[in-house]
C-alpha atoms as a PDB file:
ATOM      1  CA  UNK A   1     -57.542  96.242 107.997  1.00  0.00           C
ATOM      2  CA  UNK A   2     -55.928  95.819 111.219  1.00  0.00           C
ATOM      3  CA  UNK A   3     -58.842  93.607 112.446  1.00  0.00           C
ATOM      4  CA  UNK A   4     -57.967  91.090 109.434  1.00  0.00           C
ATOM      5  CA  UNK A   5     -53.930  91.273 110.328  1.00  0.00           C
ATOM      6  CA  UNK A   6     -55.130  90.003 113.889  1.00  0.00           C
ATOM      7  CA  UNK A   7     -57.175  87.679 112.601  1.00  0.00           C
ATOM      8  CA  UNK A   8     -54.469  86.451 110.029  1.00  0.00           C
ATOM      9  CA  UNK A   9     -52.054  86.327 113.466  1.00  0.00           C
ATOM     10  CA  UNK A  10     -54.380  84.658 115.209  1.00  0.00           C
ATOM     11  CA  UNK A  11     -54.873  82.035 112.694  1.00  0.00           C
ATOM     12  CA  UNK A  12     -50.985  81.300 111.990  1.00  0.00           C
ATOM     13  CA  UNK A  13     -50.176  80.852 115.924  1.00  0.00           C
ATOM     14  CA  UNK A  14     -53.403  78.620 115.886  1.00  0.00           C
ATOM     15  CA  UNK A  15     -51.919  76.295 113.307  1.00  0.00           C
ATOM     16  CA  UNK A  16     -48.505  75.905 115.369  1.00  0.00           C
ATOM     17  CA  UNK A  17     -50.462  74.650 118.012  1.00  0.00           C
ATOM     18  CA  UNK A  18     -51.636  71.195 116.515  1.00  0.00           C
ATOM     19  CA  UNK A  19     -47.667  70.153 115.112  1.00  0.00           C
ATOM     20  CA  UNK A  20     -46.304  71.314 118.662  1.00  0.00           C
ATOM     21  CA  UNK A  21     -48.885  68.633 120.394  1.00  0.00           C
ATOM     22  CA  UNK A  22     -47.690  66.422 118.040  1.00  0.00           C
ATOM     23  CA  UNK A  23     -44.107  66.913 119.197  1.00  0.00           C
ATOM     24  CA  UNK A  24     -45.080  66.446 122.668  1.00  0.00           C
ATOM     25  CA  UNK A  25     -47.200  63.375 122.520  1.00  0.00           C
ATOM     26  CA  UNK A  26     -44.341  62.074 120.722  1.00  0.00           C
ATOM     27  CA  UNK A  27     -42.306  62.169 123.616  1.00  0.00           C
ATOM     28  CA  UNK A  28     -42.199  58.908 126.009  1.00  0.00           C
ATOM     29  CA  UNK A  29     -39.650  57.091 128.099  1.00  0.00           C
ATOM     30  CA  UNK A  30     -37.931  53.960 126.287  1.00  0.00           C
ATOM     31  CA  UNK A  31     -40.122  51.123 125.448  1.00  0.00           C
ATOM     32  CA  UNK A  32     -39.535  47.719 128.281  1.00  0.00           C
ATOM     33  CA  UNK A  33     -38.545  45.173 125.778  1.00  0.00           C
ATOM     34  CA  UNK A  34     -39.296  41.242 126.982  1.00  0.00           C
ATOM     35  CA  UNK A  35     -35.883  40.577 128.456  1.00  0.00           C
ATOM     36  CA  UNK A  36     -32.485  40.125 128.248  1.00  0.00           C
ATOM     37  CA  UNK A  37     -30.888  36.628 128.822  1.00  0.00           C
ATOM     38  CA  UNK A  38     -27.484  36.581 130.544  1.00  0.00           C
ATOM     39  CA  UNK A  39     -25.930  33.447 130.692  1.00  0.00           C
ATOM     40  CA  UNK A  40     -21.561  33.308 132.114  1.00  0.00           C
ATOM     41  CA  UNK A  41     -18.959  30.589 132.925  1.00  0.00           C
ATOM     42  CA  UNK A  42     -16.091  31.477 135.439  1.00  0.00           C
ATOM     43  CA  UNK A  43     -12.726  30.344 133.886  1.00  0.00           C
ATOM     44  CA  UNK A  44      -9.212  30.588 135.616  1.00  0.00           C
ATOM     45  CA  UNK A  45      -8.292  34.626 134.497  1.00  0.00           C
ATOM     46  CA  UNK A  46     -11.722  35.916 132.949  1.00  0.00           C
ATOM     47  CA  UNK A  47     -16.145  35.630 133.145  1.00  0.00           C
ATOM     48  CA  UNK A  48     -17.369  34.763 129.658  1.00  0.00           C
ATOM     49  CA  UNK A  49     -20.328  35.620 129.302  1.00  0.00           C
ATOM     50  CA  UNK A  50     -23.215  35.817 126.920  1.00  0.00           C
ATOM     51  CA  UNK A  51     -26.168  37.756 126.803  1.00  0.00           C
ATOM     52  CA  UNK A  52     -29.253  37.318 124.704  1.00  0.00           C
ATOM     53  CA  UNK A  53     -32.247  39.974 123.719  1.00  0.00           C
ATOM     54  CA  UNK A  54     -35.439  38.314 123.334  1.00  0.00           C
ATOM     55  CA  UNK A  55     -37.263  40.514 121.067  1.00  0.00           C
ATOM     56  CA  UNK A  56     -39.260  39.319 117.289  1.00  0.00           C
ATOM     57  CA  UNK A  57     -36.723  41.653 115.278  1.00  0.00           C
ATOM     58  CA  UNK A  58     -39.904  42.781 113.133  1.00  0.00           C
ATOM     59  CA  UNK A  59     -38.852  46.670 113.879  1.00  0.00           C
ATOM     60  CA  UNK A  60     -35.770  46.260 112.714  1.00  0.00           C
ATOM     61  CA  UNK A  61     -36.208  43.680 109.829  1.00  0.00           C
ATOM     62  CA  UNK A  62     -38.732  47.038 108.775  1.00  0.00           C
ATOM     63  CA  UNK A  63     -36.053  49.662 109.451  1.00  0.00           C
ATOM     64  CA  UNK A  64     -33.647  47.676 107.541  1.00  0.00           C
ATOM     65  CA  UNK A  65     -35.624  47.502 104.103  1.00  0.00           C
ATOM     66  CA  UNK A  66     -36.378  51.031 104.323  1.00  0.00           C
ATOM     67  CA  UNK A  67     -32.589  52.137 103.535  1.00  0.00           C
ATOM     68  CA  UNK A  68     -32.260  52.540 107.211  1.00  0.00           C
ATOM     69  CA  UNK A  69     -29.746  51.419 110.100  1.00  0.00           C
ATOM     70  CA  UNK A  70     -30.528  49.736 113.208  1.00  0.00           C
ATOM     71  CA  UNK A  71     -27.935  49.939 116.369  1.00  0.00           C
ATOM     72  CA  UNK A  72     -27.841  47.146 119.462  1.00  0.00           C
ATOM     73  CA  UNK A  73     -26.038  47.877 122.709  1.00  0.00           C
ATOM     74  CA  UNK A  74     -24.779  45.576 125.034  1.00  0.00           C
ATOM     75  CA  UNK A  75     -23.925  47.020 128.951  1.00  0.00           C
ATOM     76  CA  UNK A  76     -22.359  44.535 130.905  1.00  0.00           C
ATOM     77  CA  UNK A  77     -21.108  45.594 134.313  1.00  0.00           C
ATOM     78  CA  UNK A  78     -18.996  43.759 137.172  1.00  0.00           C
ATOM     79  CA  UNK A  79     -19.632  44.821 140.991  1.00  0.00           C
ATOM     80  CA  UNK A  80     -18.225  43.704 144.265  1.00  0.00           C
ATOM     81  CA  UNK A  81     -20.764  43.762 147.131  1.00  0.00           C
ATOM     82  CA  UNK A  82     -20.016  46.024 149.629  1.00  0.00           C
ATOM     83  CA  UNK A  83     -20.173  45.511 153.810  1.00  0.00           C
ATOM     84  CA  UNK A  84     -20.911  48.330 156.393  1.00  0.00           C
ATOM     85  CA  UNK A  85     -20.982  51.429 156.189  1.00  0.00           C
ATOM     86  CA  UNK A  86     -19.509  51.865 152.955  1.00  0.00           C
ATOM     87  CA  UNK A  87     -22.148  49.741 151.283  1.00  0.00           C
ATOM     88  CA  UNK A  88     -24.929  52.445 152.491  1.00  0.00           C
ATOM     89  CA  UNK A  89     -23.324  54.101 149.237  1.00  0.00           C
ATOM     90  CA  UNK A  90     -23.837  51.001 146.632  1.00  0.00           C
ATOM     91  CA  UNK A  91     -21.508  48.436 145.499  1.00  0.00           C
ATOM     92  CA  UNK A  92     -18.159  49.347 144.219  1.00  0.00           C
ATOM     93  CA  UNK A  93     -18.159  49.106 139.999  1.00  0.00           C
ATOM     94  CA  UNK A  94     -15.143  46.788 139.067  1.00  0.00           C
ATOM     95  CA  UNK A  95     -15.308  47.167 135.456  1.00  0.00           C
ATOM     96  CA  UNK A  96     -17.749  48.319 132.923  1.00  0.00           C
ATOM     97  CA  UNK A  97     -18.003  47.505 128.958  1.00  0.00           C
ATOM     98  CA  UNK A  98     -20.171  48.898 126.218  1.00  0.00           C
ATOM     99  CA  UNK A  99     -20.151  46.765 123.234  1.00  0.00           C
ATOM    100  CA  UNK A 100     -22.373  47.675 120.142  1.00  0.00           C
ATOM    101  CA  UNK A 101     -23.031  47.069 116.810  1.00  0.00           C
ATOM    102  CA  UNK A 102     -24.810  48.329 113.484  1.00  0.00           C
ATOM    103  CA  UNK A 103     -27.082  46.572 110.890  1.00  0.00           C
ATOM    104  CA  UNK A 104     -27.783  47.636 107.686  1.00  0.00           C
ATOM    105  CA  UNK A 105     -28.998  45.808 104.386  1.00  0.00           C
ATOM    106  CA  UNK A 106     -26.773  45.394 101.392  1.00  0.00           C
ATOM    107  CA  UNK A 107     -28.692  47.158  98.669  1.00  0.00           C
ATOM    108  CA  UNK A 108     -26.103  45.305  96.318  1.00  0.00           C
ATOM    109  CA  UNK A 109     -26.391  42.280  97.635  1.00  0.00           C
ATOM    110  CA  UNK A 110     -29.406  42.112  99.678  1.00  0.00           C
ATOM    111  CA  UNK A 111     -27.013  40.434 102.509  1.00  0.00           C
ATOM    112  CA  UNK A 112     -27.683  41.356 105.639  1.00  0.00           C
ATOM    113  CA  UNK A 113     -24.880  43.191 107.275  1.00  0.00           C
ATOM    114  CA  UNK A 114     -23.676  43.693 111.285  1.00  0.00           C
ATOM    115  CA  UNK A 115     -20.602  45.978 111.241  1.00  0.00           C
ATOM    116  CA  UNK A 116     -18.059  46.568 114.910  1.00  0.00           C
ATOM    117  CA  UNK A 117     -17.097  49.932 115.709  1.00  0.00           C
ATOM    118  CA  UNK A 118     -13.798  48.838 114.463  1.00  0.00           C
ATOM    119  CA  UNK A 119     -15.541  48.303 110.958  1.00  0.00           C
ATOM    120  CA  UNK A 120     -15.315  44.609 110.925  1.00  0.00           C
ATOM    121  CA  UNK A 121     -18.261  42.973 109.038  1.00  0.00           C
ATOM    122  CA  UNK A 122     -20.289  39.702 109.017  1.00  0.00           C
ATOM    123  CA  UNK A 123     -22.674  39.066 106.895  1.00  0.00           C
ATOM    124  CA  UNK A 124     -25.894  36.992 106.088  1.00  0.00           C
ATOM    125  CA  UNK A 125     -28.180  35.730 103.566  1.00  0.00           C
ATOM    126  CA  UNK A 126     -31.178  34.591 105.946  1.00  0.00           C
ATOM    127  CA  UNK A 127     -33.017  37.236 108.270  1.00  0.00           C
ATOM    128  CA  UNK A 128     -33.575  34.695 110.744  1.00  0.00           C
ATOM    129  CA  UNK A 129     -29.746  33.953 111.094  1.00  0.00           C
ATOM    130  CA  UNK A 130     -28.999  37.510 110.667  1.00  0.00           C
ATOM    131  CA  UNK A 131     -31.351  38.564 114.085  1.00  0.00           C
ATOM    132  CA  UNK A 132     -29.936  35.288 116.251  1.00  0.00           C
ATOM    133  CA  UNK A 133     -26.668  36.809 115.878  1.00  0.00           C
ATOM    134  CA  UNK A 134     -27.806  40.695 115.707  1.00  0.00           C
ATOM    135  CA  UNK A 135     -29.543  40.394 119.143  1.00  0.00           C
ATOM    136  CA  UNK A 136     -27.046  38.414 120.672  1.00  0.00           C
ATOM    137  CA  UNK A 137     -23.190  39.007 122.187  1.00  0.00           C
ATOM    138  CA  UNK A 138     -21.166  35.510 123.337  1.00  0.00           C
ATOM    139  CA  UNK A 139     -18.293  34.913 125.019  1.00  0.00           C
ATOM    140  CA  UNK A 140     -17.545  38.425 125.924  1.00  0.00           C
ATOM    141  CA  UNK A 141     -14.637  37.773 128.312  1.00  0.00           C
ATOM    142  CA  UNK A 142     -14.148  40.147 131.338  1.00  0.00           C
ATOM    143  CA  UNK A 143     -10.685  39.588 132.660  1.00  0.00           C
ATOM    144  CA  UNK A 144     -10.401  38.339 136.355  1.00  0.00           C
ATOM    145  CA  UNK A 145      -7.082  37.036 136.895  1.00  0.00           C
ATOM    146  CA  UNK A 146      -6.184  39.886 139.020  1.00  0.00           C
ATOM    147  CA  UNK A 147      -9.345  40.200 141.409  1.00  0.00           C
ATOM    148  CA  UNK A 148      -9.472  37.489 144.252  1.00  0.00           C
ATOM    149  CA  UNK A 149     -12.005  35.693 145.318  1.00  0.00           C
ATOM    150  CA  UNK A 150     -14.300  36.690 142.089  1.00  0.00           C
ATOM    151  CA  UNK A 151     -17.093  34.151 143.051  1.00  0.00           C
ATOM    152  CA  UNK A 152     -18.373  37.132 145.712  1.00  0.00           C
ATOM    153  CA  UNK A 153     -19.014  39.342 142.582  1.00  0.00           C
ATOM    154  CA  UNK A 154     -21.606  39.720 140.346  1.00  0.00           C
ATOM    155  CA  UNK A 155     -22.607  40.765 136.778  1.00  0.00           C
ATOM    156  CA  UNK A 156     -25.201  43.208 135.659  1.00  0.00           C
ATOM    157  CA  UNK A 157     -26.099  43.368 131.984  1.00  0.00           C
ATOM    158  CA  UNK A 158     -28.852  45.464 129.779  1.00  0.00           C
ATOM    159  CA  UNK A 159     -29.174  45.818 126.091  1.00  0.00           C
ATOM    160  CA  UNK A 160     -30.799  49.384 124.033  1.00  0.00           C
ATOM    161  CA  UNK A 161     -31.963  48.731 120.699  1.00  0.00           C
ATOM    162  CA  UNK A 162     -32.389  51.545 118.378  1.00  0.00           C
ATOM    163  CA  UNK A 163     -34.134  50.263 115.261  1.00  0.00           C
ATOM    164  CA  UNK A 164     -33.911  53.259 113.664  1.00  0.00           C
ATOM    165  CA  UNK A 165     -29.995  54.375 114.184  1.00  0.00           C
ATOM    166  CA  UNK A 166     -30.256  58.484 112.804  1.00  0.00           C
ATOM    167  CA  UNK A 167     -27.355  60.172 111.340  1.00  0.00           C
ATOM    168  CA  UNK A 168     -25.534  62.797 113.512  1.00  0.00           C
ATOM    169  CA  UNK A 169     -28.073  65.459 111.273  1.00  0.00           C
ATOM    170  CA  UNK A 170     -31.101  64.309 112.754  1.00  0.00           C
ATOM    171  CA  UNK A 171     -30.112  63.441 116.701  1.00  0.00           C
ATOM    172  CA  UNK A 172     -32.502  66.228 117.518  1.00  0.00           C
ATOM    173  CA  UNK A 173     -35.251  64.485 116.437  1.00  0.00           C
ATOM    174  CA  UNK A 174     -33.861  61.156 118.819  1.00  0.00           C
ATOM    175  CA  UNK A 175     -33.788  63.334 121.535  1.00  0.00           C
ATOM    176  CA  UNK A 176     -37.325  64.664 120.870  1.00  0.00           C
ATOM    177  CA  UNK A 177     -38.113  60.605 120.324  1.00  0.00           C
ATOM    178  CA  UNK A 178     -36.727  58.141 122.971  1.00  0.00           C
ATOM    179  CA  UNK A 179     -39.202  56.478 122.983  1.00  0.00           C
ATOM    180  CA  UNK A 180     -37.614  55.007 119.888  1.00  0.00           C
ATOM    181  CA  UNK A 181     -35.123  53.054 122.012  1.00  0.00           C
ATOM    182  CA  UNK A 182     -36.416  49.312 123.358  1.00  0.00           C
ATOM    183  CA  UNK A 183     -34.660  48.760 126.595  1.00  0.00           C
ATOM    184  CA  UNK A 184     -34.380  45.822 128.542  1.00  0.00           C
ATOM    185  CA  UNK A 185     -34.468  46.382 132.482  1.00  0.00           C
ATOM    186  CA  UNK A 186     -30.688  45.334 134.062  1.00  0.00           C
ATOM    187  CA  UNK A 187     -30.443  41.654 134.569  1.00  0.00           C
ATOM    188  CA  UNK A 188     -28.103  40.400 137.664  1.00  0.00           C
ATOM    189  CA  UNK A 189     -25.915  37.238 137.468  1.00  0.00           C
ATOM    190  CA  UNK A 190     -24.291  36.278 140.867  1.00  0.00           C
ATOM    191  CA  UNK A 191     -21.326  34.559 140.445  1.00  0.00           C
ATOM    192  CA  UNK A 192     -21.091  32.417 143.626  1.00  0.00           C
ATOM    193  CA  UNK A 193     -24.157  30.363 141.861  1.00  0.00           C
ATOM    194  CA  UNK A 194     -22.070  30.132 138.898  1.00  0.00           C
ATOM    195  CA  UNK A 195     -19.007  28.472 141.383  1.00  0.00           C
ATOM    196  CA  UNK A 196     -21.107  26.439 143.109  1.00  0.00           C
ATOM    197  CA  UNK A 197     -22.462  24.905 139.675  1.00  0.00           C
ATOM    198  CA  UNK A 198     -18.902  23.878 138.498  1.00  0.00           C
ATOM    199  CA  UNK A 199     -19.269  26.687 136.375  1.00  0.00           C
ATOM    200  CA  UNK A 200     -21.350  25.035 134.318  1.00  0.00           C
ATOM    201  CA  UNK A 201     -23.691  28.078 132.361  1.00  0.00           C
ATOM    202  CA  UNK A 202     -27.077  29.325 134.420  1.00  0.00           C
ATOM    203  CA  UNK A 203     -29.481  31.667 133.143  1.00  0.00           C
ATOM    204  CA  UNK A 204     -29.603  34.819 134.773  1.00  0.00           C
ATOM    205  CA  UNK A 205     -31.224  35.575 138.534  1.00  0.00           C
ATOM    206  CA  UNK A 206     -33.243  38.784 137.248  1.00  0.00           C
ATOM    207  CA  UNK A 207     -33.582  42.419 137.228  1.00  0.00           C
ATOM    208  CA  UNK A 208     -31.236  43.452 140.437  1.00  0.00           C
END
């Protein structure tokens, strides 16, 4: 009798083994998406500037007509290069913004929806439409009329894609999954090229 209780014991922490592997294999760092396109125009008080994720959308278009949410978010930050000494420690971080958005699909409908933080909605008929603008953020202004000389500064920007956006019951499970988020790397924009172009748009320089 006792022999069979070990073997019974035996057999149930045997069987945990194969779903905790499971777990673990799960686990990865974010997926590299292609890129991130960052385009900007200096105007007299404020950078506009746009940035663009190249990606095919089919993870989300999936996620989407499973009932599910997808979330996109935009990083954009503004640095002034640092001389010296005190650039041994890294630039010094003007300002910082962290735009982001949801998508979900209508199931009355069948519109395809991006909703603010705010709650502000826009919506579309055509999934091709619906990813340009998804995947995209323009004319994001960051205000300037109070730092001189903004052409020495630059821009870094990045965008995390969560195709699968889980409900505050489930975060475990993102935490146990990163590898659900796409990240770009950061993309650097120096603003000096911008100047000297007549602040006509450039594509970004690459990853800093």
């Amino acid at each position: 009798m006792r022999l069979q209780r070990c073997l019974i014991s035996a057999s149930r922490r045997s069987s945990r083994i194969p779903a905790l592997a499971a777990i673990l294999l799960s686990v990865s760092v974010p997926v590299a998406a292609q890129r991130a396109e960052v385009r900007a125009v200096i105007a007299p008080r404020a950078v506009s500037v746009d940035v663009l994720l190249i990606h095919d959308g089919t993870a989300v278009i999936e996620a989407l007509e499973s009932g599910m949410r997808s979330e996109v978010a935009f990083e954009i930050r503004l640095y002034r290069p640092l001389d010296g000494l005190a650039g041994l420690l890294g630039d010094q971080l003007v300002a910082e913004y962290h735009p982001s958005f949801i998508a979900f699909r209508d199931r009355f409908t069948r519109e395809y929806v991006i909703e603010s933080p705010v709650g502000a909605q826009r919506r579309f008929a055509s999934r091709d439409e619906f990813l340009r603008e998804f995947f995209a953020i323009r004319s994001f202004a960051i205000p300037t009329g109070a730092i001189p000389e903004i052409n020495e500064h630059y821009v870094l920007c990045r965008v995390e894609l969560r195709p699968v956006k889980l409900v505050p019951a489930l975060r475990l499970l993102e935490a146990l999954r990163p590898g659900e988020t796409i990240a770009t790397p950061w993309e650097r924009l120096d603003l000096y090229r911008l100047d000297s172009a007549g602040g006509k748009p450039v594509r970004s320089g690459g990853t800093p």
